[in-house]
C-alpha atoms as a PDB file:
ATOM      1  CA  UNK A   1       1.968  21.462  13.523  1.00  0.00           C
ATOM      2  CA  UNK A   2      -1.273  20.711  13.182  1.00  0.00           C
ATOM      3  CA  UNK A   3      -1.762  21.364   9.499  1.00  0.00           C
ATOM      4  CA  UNK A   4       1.324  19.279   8.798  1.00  0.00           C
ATOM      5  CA  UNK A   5      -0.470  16.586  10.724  1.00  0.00           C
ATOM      6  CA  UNK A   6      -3.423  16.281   8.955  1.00  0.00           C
ATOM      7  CA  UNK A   7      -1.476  16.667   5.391  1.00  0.00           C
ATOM      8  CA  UNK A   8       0.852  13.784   6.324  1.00  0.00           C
ATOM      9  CA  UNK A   9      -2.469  12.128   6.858  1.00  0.00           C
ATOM     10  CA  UNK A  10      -3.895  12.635   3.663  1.00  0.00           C
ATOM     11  CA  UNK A  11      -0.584  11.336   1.842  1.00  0.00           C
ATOM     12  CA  UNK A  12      -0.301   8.219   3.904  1.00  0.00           C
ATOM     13  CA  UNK A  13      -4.369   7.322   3.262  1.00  0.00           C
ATOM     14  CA  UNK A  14      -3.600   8.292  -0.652  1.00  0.00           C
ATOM     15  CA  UNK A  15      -0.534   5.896  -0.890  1.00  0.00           C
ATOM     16  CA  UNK A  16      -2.694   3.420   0.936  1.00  0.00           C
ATOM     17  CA  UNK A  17      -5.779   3.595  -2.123  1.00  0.00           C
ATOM     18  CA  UNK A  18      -3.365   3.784  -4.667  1.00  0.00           C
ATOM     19  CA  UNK A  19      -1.807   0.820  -3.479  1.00  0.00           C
ATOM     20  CA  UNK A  20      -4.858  -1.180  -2.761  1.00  0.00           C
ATOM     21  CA  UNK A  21      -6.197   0.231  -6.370  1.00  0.00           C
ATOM     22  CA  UNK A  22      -3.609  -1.406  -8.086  1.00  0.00           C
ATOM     23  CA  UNK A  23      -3.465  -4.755  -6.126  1.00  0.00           C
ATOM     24  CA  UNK A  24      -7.115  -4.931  -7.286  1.00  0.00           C
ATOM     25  CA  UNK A  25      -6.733  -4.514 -10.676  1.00  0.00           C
ATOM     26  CA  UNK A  26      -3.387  -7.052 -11.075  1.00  0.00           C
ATOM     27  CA  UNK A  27      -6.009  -9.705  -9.451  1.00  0.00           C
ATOM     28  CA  UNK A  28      -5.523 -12.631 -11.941  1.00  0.00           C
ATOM     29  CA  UNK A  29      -8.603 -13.190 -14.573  1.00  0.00           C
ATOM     30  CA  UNK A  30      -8.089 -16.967 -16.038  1.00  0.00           C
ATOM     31  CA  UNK A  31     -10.753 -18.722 -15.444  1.00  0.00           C
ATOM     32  CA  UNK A  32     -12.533 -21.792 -17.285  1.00  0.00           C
ATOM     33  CA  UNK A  33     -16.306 -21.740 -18.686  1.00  0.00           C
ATOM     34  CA  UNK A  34     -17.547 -25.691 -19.405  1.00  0.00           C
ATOM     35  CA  UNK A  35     -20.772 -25.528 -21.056  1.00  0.00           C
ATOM     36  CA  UNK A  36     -23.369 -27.379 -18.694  1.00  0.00           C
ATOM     37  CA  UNK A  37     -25.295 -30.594 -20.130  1.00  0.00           C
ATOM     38  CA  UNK A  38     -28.622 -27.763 -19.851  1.00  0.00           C
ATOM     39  CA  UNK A  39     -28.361 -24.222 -21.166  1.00  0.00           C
ATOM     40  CA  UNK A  40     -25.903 -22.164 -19.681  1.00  0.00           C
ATOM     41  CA  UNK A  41     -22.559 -22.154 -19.246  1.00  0.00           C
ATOM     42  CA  UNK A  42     -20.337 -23.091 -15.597  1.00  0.00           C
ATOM     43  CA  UNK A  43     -17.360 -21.060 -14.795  1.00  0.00           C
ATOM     44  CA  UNK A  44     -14.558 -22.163 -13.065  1.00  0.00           C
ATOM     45  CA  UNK A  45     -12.097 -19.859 -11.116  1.00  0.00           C
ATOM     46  CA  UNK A  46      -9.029 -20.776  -8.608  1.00  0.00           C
ATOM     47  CA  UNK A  47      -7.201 -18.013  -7.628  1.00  0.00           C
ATOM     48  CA  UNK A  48      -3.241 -18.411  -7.997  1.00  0.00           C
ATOM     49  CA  UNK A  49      -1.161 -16.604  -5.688  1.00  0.00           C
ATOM     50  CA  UNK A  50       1.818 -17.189  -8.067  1.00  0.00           C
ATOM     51  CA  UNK A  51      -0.194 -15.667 -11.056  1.00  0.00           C
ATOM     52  CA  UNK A  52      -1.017 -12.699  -8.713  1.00  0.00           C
ATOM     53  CA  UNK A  53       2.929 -12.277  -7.719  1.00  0.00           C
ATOM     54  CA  UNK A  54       3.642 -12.716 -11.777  1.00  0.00           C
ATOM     55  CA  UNK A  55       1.182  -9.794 -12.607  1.00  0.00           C
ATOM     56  CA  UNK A  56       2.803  -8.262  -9.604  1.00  0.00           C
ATOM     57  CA  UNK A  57       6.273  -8.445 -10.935  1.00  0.00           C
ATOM     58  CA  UNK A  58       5.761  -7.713 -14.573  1.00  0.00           C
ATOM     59  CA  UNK A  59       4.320  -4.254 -13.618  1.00  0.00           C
ATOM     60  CA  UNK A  60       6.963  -3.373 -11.350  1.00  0.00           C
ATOM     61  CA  UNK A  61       9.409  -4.056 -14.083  1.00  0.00           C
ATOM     62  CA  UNK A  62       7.676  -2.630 -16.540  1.00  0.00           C
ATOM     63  CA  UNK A  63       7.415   0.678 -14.621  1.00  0.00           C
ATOM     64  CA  UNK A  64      11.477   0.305 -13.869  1.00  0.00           C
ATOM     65  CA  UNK A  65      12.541  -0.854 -16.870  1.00  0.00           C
ATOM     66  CA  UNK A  66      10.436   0.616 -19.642  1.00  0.00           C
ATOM     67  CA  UNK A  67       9.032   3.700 -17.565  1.00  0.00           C
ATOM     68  CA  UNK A  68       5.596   2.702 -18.693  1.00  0.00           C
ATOM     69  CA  UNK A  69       2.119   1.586 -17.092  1.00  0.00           C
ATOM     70  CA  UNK A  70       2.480  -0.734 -20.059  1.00  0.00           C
ATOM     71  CA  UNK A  71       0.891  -1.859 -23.115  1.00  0.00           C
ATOM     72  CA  UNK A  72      -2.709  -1.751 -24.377  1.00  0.00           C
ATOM     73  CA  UNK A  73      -4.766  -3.776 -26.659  1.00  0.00           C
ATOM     74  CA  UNK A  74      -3.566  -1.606 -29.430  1.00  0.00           C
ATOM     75  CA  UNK A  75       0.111  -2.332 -31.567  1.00  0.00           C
ATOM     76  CA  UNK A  76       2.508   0.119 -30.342  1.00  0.00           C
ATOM     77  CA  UNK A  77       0.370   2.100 -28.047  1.00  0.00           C
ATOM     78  CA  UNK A  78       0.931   2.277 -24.601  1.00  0.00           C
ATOM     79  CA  UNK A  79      -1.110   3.249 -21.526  1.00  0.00           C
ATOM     80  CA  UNK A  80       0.736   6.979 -21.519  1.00  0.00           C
ATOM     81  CA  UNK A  81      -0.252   7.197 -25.166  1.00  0.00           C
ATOM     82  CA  UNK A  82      -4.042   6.785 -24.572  1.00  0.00           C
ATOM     83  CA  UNK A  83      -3.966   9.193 -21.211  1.00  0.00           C
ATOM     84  CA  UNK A  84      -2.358  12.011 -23.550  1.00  0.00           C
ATOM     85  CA  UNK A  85      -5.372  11.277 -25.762  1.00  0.00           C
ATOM     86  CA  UNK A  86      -8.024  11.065 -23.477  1.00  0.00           C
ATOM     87  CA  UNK A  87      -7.291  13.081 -20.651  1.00  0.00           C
ATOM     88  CA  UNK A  88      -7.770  16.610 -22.359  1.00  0.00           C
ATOM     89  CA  UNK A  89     -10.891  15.661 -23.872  1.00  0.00           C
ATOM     90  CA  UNK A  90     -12.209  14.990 -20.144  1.00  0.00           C
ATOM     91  CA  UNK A  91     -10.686  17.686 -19.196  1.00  0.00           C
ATOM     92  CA  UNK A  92     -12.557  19.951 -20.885  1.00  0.00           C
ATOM     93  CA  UNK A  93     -15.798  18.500 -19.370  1.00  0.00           C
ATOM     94  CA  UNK A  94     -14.241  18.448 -15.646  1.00  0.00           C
ATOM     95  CA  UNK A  95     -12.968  21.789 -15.665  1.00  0.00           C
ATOM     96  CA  UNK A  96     -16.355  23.440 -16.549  1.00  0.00           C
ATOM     97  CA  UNK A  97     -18.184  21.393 -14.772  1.00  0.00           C
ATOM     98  CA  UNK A  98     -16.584  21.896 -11.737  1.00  0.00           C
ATOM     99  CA  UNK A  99     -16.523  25.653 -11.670  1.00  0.00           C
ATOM    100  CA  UNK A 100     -20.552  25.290 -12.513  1.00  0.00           C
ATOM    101  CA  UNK A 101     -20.566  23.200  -9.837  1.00  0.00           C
ATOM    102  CA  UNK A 102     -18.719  25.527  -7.329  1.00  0.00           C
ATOM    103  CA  UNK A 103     -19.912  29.062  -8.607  1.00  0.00           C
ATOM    104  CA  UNK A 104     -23.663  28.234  -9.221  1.00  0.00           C
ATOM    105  CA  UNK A 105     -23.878  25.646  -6.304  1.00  0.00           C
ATOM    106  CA  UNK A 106     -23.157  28.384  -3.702  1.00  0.00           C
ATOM    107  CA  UNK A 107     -25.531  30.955  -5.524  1.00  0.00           C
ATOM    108  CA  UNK A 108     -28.102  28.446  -5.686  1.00  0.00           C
ATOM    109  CA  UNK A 109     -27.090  27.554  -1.988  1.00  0.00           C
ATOM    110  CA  UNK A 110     -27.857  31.351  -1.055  1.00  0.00           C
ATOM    111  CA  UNK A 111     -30.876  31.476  -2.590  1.00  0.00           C
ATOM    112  CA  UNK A 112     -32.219  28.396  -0.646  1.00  0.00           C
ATOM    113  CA  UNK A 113     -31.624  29.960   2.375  1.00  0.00           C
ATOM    114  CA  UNK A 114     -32.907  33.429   1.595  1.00  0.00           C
ATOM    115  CA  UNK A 115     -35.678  32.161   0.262  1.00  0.00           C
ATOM    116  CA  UNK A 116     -36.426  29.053   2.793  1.00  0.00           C
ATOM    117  CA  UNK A 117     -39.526  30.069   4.407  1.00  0.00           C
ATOM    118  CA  UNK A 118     -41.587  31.835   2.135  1.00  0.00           C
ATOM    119  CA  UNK A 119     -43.202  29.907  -1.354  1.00  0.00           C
ATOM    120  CA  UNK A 120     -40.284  30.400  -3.578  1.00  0.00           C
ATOM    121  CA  UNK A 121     -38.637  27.438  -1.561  1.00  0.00           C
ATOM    122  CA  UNK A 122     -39.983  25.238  -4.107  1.00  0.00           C
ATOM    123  CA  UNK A 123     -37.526  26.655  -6.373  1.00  0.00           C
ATOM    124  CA  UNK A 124     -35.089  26.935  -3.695  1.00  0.00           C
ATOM    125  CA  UNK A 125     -34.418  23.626  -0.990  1.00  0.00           C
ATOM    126  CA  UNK A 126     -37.760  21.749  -3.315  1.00  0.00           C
ATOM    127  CA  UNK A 127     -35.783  22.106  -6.493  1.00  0.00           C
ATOM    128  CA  UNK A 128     -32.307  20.973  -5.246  1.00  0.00           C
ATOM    129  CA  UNK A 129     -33.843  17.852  -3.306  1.00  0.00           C
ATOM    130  CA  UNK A 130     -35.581  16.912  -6.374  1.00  0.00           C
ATOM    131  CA  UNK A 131     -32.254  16.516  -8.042  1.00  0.00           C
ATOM    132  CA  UNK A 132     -30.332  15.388  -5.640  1.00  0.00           C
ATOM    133  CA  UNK A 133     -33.459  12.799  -5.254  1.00  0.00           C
ATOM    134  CA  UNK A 134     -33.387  11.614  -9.169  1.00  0.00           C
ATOM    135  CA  UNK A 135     -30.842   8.869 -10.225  1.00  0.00           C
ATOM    136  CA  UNK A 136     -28.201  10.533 -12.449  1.00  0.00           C
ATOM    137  CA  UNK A 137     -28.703   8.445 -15.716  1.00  0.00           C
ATOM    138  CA  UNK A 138     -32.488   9.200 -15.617  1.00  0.00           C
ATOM    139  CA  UNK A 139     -31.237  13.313 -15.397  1.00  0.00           C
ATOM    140  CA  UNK A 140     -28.755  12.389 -18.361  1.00  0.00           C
ATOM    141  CA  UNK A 141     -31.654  10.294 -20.559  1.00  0.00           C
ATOM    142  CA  UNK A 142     -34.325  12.956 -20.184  1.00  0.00           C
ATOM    143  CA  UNK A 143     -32.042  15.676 -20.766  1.00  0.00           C
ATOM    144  CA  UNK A 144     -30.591  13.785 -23.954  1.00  0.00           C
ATOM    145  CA  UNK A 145     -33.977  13.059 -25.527  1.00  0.00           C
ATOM    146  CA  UNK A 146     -35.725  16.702 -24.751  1.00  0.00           C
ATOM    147  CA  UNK A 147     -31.951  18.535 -26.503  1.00  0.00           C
ATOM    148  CA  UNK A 148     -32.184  16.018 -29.619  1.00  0.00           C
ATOM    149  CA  UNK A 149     -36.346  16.913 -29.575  1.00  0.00           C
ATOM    150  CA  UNK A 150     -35.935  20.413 -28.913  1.00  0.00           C
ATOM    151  CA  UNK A 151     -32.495  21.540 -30.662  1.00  0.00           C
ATOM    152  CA  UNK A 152     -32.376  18.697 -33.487  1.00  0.00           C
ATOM    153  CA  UNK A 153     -29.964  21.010 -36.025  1.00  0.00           C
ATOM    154  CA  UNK A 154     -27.701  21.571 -33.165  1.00  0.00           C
ATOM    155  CA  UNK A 155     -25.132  18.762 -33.039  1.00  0.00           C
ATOM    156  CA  UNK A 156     -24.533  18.737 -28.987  1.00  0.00           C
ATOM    157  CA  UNK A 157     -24.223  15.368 -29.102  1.00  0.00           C
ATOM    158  CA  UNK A 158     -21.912  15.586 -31.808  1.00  0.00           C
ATOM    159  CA  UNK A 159     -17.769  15.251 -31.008  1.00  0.00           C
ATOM    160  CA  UNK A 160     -16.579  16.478 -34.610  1.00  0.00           C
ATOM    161  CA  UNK A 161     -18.159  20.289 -33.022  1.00  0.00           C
ATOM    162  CA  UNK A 162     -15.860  22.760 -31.309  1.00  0.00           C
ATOM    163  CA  UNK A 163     -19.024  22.772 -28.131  1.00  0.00           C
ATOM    164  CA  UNK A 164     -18.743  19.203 -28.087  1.00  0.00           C
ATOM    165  CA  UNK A 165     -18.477  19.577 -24.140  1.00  0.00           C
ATOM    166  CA  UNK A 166     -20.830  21.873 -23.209  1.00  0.00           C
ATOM    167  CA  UNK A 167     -23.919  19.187 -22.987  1.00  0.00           C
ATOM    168  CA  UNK A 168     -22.075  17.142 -20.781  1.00  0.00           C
ATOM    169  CA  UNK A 169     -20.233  19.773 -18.462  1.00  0.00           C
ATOM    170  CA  UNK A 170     -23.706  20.933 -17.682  1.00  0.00           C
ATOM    171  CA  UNK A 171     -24.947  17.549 -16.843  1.00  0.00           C
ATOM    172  CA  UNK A 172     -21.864  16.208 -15.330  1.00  0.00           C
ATOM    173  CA  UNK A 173     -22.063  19.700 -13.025  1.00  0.00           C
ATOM    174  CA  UNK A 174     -25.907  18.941 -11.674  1.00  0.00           C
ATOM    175  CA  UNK A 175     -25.605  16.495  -9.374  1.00  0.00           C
ATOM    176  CA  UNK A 176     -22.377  18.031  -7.477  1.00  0.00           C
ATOM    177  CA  UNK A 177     -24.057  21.507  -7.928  1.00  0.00           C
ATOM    178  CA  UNK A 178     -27.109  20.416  -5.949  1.00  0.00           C
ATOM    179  CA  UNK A 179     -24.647  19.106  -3.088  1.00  0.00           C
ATOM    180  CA  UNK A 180     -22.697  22.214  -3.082  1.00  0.00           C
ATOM    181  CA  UNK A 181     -26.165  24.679  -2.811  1.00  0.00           C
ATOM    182  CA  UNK A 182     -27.348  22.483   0.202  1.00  0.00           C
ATOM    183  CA  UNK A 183     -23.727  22.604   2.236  1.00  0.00           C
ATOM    184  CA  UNK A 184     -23.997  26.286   1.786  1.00  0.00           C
ATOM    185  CA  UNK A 185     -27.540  26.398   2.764  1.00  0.00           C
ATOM    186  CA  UNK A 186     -26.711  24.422   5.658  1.00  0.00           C
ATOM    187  CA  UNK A 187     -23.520  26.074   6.461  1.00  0.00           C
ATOM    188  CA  UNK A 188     -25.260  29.482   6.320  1.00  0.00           C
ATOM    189  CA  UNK A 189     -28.603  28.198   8.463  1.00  0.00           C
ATOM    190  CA  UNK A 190     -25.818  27.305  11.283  1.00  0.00           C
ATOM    191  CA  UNK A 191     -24.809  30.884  11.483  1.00  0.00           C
ATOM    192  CA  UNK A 192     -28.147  31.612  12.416  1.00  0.00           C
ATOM    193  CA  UNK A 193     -28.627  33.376  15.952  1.00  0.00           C
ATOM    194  CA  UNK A 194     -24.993  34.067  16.062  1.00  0.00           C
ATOM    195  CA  UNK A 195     -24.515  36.903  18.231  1.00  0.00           C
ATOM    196  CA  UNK A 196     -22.263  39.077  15.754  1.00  0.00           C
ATOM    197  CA  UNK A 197     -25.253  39.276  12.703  1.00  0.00           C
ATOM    198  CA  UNK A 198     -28.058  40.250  16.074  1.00  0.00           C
ATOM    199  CA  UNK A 199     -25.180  43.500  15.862  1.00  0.00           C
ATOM    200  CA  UNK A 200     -25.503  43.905  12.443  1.00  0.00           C
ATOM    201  CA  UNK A 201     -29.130  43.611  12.385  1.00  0.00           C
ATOM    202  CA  UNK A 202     -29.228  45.924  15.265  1.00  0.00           C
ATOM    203  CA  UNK A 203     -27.057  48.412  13.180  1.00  0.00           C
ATOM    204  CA  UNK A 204     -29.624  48.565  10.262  1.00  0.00           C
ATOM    205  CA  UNK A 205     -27.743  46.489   7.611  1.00  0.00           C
ATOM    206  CA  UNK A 206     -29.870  45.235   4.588  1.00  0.00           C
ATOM    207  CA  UNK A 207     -30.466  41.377   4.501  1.00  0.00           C
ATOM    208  CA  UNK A 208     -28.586  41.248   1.469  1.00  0.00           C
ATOM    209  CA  UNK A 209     -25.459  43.182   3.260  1.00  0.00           C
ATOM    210  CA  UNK A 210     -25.506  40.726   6.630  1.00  0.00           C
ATOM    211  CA  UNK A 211     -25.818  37.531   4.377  1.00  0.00           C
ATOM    212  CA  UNK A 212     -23.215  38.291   1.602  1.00  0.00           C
ATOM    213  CA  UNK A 213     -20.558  40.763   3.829  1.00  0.00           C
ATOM    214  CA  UNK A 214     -21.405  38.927   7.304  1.00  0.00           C
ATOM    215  CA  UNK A 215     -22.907  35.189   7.568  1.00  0.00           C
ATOM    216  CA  UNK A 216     -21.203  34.140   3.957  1.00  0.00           C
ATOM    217  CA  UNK A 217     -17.917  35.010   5.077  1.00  0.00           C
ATOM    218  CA  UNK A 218     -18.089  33.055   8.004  1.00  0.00           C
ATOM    219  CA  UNK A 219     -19.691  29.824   6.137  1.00  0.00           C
ATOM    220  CA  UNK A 220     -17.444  30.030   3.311  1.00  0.00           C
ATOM    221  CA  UNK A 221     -15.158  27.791   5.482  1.00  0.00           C
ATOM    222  CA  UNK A 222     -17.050  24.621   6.130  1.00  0.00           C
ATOM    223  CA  UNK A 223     -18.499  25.073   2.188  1.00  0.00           C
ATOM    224  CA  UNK A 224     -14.351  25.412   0.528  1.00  0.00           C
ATOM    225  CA  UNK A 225     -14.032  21.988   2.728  1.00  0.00           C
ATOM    226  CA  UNK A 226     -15.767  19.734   1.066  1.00  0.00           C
ATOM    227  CA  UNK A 227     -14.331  20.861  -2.631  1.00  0.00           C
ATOM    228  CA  UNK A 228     -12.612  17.006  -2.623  1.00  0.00           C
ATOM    229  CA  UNK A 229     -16.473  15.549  -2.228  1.00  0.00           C
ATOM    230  CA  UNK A 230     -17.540  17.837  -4.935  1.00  0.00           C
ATOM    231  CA  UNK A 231     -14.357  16.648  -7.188  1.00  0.00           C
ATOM    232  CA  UNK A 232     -15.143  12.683  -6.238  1.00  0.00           C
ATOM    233  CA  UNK A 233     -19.393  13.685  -6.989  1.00  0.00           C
ATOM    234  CA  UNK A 234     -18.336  15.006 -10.487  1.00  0.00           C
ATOM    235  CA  UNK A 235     -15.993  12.068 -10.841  1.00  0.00           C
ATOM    236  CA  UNK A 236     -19.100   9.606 -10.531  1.00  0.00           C
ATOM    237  CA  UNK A 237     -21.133  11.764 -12.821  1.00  0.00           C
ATOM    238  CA  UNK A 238     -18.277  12.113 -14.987  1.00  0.00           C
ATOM    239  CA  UNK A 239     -18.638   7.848 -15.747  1.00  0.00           C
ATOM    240  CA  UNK A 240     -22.240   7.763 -16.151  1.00  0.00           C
ATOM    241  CA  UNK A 241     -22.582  11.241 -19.052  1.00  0.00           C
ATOM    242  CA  UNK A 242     -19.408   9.771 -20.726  1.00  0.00           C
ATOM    243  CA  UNK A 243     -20.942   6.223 -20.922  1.00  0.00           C
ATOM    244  CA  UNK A 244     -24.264   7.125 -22.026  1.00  0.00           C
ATOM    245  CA  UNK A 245     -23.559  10.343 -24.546  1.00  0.00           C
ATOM    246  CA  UNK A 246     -20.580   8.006 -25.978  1.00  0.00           C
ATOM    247  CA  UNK A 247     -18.668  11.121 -25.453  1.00  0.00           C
ATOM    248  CA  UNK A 248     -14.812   9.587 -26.046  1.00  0.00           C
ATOM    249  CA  UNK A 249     -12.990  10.740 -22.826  1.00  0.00           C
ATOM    250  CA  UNK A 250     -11.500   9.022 -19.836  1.00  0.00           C
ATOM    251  CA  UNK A 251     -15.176   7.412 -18.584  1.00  0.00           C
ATOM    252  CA  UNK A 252     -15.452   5.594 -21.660  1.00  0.00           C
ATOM    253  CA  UNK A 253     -12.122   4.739 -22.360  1.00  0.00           C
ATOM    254  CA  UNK A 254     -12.261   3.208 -18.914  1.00  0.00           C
ATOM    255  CA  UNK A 255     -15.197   1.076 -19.887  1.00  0.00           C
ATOM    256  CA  UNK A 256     -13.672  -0.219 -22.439  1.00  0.00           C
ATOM    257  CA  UNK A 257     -10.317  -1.135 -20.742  1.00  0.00           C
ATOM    258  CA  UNK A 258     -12.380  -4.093 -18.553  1.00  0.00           C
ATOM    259  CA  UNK A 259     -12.436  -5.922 -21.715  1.00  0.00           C
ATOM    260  CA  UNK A 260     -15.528  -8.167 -20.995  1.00  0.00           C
ATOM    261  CA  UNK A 261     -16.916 -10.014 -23.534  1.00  0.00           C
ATOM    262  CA  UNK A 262     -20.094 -12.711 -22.811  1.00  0.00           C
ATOM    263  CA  UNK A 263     -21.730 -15.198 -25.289  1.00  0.00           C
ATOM    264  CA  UNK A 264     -23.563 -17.988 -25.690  1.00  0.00           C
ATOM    265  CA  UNK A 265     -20.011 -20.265 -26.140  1.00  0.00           C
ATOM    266  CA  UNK A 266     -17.922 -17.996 -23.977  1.00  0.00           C
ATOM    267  CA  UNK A 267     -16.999 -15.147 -21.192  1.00  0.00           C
ATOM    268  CA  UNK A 268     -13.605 -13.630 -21.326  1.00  0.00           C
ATOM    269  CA  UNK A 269     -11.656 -11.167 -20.067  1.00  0.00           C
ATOM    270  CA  UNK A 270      -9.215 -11.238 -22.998  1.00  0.00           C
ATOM    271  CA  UNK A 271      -8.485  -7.594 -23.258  1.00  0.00           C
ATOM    272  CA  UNK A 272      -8.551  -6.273 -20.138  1.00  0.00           C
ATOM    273  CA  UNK A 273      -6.222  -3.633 -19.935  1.00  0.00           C
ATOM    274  CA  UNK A 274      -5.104  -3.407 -16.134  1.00  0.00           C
ATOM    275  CA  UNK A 275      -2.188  -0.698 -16.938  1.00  0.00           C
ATOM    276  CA  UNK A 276      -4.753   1.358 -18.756  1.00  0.00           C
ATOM    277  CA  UNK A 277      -7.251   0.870 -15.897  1.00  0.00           C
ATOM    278  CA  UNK A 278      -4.595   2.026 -12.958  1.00  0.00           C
ATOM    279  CA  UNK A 279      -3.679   5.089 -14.849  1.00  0.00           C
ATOM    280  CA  UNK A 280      -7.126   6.370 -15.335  1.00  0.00           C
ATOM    281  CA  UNK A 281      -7.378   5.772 -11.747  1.00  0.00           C
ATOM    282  CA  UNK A 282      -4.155   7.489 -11.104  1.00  0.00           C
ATOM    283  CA  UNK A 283      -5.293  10.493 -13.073  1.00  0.00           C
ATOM    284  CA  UNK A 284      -8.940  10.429 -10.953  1.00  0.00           C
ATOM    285  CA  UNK A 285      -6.993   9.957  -7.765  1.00  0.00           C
ATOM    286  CA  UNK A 286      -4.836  13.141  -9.340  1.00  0.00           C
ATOM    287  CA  UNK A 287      -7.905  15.374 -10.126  1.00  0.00           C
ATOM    288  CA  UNK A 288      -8.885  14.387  -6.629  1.00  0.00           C
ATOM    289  CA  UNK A 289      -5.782  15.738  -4.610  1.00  0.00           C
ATOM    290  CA  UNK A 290      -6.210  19.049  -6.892  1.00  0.00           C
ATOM    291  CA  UNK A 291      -9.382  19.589  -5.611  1.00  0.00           C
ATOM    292  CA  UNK A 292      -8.338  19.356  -1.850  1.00  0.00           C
ATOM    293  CA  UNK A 293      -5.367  21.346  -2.598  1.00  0.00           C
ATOM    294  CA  UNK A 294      -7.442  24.283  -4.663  1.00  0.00           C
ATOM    295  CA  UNK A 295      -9.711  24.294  -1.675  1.00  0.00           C
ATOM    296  CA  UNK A 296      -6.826  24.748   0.518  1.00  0.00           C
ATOM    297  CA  UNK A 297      -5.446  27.450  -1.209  1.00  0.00           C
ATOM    298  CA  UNK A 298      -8.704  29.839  -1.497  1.00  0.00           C
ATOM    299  CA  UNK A 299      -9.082  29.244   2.305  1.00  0.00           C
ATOM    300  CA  UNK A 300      -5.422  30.291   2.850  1.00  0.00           C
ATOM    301  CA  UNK A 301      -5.829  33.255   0.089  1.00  0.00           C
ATOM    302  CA  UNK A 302      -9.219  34.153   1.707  1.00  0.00           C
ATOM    303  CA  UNK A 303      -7.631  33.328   5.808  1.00  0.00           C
ATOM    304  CA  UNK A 304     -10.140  31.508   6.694  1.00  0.00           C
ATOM    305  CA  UNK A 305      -8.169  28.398   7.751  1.00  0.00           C
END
């Protein structure tokens, strides 16, 4: 009862961002710029509420009538046609980068704690503060200068290469890897004292054997609940690598959906692309749910719920 509960929860606060997500973006854009008499430009916006219930409408229709998110800056391509281009070259980052994130975050996790009062902590807890300390772009700039200084024959940076994705699944997967070693350094440090490893101690079981058959078991709970954080972490990494490696998946495209354009004469929003923007968020909000549900499913598999 419970469980059904807390999923009819989820859907209802789901439905509710998706909603407000798309109310957002369907906010009407017109607005006037009158140069001023000094340099510099004034803009001028009033917000309509029968523009906003026109934007409204034409979506809805679109959606009933057509079966579309709609059009897109481009003749005869519409928002489905640029998710069925973009999506599976994000895919390919997200997918990596999120079992790097999970796999190597817990090992990295167990290692901090193991090694959390003697001097390899530096290496341990030091190391994944430091990166959960640095900005992301200044990871992704550093990173991006030392592979093009270090490895200039290799085209990483390259999208006409079959590895394309490699150099940005691994930076996309740092900053959610770092968050996933400290919850499991944390969730193993609060199995500490429990009475149940003082009996395995007492029976003469390795370190190694209490932490990995004994305390991991028990912490692997509270660490498969926060796989939708790790998902929404990657997400936000995901916009940053995409944007600054111009790697051509669903980050960028995104970017370029907002349509903003400023110059001396004029700011516009001429080809903003608000069907293109809601499905990208759709398919976010999508990756999102998968996450929570994959979660769900290893602690149901594994019977730890």
């Amino acid at each position: 009862m419970n469980s059904i509960k807390a999923l009819l929860k989820q859907v209802i606060l789901y439905i509710v961002i998706i909603c407000a997500l798309i109310l957002i973006v369907l906010i009407p854009r017109d607005f006037t710029v009158a140069p001023l008499e000094t340099k510099g430009l004034e803009i001028h916006y009033q917000f309509s509420w029968t523009a906003y219930g026109e934007n409204i409408t034409r979506f809805i229709s679109g959606i009933w009538n057509h079966h579309s998110l709609g059009a897109t800056q481009y003749e005869r391509v519409t928002v489905e046609d640029e998710l069925v281009r973009y999506v599976p070259r994000s895919l390919q980052i997200i997918i990596p980068a999120f079992l790097l994130s999970m796999i190597l975050g817990i090992l990295k996790g167990v290692y901090d704690y193991v090694h959390r009062y003697n001097k390899r902590s530096i290496l341990g807890n030091g190391l994944t503060w430091l990166f959960q300390s640095i900005p992301d772009f200044f990871i992704v700039v550093c990173i991006q200068w030392g592979v093009t200084l270090l490895f200039p024959s290799l085209k990483l940076l390259s999208q006409n290469t079959s590895y394309s994705f490699l150099l940005p699944a691994i930076l996309v997967s740092i900053y959610p890897m770092m968050y996933t070693a400290r919850i499991t350094s944390n969730a193993l440090s609060n199995e500490d004292g429990q009475y149940y490893i003082k009996v395995a101690q007492s029976k003469g079981f390795s370190q190694k054997r209490v932490i990995y058959k004994h305390i991991f078991a028990n912490a692997l709970k509270s660490i498969l609940s926060h796989t939708t954080s790790i998902m929404v972490h990657l997400m936000t990494s995901l916009l940053i690598v995409e944007y600054l490696l111009g790697y051509q998946g669903l980050s960028y495209r995104l970017f370029t959906a907002f349509g903003y354009k400023y110059s001396a004469e004029a700011v516009s929003f001429s080809l903003f692309e608000s069907g293109v923007i809601i499905g990208i968020g759709l398919v976010f909000m999508s990756l999102v749910i998968l996450a929570q549900f994959t979660g769900y499913l290893l602690k149901r598999g594994l019977r730890i719920l």
